[in-house]
Protein backbone atom coordinates (compact mmCIF):
# COMPACT_ATOMS: atom_id res chain seq x y z
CA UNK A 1 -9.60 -10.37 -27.23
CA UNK A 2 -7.58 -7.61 -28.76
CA UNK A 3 -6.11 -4.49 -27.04
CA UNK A 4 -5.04 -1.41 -28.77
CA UNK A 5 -3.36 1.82 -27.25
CA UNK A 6 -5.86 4.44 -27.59
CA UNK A 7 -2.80 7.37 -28.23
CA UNK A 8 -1.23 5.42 -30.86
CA UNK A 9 -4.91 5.07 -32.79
CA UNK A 10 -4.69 8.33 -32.13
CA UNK A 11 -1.11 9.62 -33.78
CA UNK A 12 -2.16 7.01 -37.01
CA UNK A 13 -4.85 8.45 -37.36
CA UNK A 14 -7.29 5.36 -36.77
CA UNK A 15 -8.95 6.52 -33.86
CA UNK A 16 -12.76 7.17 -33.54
CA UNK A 17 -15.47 7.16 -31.17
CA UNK A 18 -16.65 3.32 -32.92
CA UNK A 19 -14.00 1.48 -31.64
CA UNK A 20 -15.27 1.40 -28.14
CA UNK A 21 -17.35 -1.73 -27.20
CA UNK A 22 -20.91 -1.23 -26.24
CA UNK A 23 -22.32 -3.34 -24.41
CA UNK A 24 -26.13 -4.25 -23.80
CA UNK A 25 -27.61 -5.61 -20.35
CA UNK A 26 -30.64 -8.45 -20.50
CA UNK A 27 -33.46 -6.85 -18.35
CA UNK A 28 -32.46 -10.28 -16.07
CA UNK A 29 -29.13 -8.68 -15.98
CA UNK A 30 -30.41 -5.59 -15.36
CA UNK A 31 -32.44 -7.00 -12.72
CA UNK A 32 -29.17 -8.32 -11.14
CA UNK A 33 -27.48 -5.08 -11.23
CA UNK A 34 -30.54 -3.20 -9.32
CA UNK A 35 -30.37 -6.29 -6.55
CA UNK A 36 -26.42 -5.67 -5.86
CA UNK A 37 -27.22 -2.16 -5.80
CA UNK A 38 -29.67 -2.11 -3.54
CA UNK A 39 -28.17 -4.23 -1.08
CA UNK A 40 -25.09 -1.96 -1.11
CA UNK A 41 -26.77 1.17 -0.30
CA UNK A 42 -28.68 -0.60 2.43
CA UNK A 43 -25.96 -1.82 4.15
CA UNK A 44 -22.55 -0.77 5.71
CA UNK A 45 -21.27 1.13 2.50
CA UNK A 46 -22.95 4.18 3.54
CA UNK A 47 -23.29 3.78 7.59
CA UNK A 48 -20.22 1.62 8.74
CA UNK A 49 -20.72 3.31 12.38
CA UNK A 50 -24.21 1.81 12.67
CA UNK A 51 -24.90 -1.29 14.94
CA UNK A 52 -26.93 -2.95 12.43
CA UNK A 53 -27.44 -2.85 7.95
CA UNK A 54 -30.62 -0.31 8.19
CA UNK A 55 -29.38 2.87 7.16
CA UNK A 56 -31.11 5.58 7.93
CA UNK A 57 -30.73 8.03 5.09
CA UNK A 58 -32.19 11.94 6.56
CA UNK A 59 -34.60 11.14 4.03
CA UNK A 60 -36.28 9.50 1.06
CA UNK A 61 -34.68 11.61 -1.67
CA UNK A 62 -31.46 10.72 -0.23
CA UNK A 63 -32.01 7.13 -0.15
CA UNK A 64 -33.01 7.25 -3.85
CA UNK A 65 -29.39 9.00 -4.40
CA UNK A 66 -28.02 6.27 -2.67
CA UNK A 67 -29.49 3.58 -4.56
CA UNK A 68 -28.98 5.80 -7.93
CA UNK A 69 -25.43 5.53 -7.63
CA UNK A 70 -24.99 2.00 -6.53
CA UNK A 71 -26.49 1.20 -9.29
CA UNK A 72 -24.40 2.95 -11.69
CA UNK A 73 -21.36 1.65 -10.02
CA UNK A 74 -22.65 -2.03 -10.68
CA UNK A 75 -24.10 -1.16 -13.77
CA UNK A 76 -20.45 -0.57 -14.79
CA UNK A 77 -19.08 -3.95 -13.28
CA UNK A 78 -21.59 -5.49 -15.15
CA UNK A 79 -20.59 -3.94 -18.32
CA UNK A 80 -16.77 -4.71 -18.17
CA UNK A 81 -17.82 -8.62 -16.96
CA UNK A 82 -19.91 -9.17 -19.65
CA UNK A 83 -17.47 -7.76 -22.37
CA UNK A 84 -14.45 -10.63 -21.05
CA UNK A 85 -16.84 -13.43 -19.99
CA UNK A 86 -16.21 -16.31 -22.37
CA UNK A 87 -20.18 -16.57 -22.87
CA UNK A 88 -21.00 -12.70 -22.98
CA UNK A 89 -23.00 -12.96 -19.60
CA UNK A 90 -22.39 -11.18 -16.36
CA UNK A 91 -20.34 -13.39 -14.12
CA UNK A 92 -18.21 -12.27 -11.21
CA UNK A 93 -19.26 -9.36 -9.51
CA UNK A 94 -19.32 -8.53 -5.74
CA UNK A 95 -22.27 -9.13 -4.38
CA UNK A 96 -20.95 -9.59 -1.06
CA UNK A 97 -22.27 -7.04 1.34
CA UNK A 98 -19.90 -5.61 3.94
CA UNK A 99 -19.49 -2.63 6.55
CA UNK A 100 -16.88 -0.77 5.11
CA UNK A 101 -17.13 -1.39 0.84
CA UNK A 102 -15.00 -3.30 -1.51
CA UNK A 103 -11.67 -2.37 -1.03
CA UNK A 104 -11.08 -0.70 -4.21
CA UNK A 105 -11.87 -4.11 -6.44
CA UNK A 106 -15.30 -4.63 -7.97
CA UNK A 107 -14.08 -8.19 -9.77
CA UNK A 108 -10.76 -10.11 -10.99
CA UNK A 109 -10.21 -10.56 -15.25
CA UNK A 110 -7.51 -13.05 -15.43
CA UNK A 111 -6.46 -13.19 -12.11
CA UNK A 112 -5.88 -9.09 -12.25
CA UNK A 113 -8.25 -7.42 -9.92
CA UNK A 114 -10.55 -4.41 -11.37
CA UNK A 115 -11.67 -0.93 -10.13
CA UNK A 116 -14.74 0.39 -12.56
CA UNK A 117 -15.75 3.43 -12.77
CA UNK A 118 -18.94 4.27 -14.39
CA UNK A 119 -19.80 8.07 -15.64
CA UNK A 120 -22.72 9.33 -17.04
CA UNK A 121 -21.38 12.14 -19.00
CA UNK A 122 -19.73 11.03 -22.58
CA UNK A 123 -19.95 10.85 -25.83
CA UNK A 124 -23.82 10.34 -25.85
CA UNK A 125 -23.86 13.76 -24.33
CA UNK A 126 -21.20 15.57 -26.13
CA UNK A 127 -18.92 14.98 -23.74
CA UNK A 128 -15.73 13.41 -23.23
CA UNK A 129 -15.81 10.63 -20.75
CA UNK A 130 -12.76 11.04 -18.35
CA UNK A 131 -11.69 8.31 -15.82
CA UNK A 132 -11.28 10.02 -12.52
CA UNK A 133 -9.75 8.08 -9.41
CA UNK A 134 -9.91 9.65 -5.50
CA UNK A 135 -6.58 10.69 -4.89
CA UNK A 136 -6.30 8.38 -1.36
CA UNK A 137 -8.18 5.48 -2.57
CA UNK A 138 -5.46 5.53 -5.65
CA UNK A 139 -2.39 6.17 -3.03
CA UNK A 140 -4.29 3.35 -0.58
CA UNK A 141 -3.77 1.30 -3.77
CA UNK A 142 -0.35 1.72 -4.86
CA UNK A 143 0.66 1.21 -1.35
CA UNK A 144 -1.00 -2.36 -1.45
CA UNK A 145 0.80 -3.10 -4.94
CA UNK A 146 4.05 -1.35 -4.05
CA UNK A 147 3.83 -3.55 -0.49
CA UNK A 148 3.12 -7.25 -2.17
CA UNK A 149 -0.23 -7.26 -1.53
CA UNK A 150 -0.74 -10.82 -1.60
CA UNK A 151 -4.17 -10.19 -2.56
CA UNK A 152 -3.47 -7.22 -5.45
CA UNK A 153 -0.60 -7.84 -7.14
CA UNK A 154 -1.65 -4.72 -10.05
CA UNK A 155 -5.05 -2.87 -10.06
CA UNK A 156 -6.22 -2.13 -13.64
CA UNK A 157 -8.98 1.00 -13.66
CA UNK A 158 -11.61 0.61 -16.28
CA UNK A 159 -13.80 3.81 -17.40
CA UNK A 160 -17.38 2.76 -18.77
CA UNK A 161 -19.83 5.54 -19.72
CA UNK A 162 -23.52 4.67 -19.32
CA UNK A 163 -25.12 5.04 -22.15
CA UNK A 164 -28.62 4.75 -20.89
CA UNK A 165 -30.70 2.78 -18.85
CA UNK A 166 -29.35 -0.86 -20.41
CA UNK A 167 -26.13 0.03 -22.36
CA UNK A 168 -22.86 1.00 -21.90
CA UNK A 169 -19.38 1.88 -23.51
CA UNK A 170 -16.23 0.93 -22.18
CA UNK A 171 -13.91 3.61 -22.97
CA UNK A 172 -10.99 1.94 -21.77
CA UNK A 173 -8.34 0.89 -18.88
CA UNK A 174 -5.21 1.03 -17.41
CA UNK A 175 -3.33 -0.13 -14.57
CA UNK A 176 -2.75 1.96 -11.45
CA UNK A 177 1.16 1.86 -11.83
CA UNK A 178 0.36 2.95 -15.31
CA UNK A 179 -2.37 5.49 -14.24
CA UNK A 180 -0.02 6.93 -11.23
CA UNK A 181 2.34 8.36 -14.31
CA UNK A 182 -0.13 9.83 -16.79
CA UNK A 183 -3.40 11.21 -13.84
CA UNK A 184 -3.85 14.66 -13.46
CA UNK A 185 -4.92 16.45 -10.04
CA UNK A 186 -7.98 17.83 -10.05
CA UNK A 187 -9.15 18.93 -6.18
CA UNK A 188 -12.42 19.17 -4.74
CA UNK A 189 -13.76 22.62 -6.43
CA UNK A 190 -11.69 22.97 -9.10
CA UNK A 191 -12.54 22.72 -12.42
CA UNK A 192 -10.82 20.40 -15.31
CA UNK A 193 -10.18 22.17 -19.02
CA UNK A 194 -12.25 24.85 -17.74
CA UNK A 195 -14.25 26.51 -20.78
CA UNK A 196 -13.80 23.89 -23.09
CA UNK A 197 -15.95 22.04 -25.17
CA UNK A 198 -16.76 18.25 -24.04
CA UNK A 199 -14.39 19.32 -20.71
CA UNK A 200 -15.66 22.26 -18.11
CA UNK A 201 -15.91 19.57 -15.48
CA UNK A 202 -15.74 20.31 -11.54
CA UNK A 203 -15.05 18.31 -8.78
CA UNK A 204 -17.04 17.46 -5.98
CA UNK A 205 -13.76 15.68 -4.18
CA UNK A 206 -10.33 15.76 -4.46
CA UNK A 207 -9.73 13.08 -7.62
CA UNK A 208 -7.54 12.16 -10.31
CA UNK A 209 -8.08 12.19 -13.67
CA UNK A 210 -6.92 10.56 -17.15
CA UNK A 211 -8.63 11.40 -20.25
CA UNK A 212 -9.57 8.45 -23.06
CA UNK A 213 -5.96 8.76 -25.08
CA UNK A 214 -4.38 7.34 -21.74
CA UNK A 215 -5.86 4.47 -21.58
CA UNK A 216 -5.67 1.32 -23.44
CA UNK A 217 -8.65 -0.45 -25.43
CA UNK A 218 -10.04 -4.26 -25.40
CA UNK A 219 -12.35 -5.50 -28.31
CA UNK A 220 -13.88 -8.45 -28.97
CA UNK A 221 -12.62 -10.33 -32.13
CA UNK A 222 -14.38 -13.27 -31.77
């Protein structure tokens, strides 16, 4: 595995869209992905208060919501497993249902727990995927790094853009300490590069943000 700094591709020139892995799910993968999911939004991720794992959602087209973006979040795991997994399959993620989520790490690379965040807005749509990071679940995190964590010694964030349905770019990563120096604010409401092409993006909660030349690359060179 090889890693390149995205903003040095950048300054030499060498930079381009290609040199992002993609990344294609088996539909038994796939089929993996939408069992995780599902078991996440029917648990304690999305009612921690209840008594017992049946959620009760208002309604059916919040339910589907639900399960929509469960599915993207594993979808994403999925990606970033299968990219470092010594036989390109899907190993490691959480499948472990709980009350109150994951604690901010989705699976360990080397011993270095990972955050993934999966977007559906990239380059497939003309669009510039940006890694964006809830301001307390990031300070929650550097407080369990800057503590000795016994559990989290560094966090690295990893930005994947879903291509479709069964593929998916990974854009890049970086570690929190390394993200808490470059992210941007961007609060619930406002709006990121407003006007500008690939950008004009608003958020729904108060987040940070780091664009692709932050981050750092792996590629497969096997």
């Amino acid at each position: 595995m090889s890693v390149v700094v995205i903003a040095e591709a950048v300054e030499k020139g060498l930079y381009n869209e290609g040199m992002h892995p993609v990344v294609e799910l088996r539909e038994s993968e796939m089929n993996e992905v939408k069992i995780i999911a599902l078991g996440r939004s029917d648990t304690g991720y999305n009612n921690p208060d209840e008594d017992d794992y049946n959620t009760d959602f208002s309604s059916a087209a919040n339910a589907k919501t639900s399960r929509e973006q469960h599915e993207k979040g594993a979808f994403g795991e999925a990606v970033v497993a299968k990219h470092h997994s010594d036989d390109y399959t899907i190993h490691g993620l959480d499948d472990e249902l709980t009350r109150s989520g994951d604690g901010g790490v989705d699976l360990e690379i080397d011993g270095t727990a990972v955050d993934v965040k999966t977007t559906d807005y990239g380059y497939a749509c003309g669009r510039t995927p940006l890694l964006k990071v809830k301001q307390d679940c990031h300070r929650e995190n550097m407080e369990r790094i800057q503590n000795g964590d016994e559990d989290v010694d560094e966090l690295m964030y990893y930005c994947v853009e879903r291509i479709n349905e069964t593929t998916g770019r990974i854009i890049g990563y970086i570690t929190a300490s390394a993200f808490d120096g470059v992210a941007e604010e961007v609060n619930e409401g406002e709006t990121y590069r407003a006007g500008e092409d690939g950008y004009n993006w608003t958020s729904r909660a108060d987040n940070l943000v780091a664009e692709p030349s932050d981050l750092w690359l792996s590629y497969r060179d096997d």
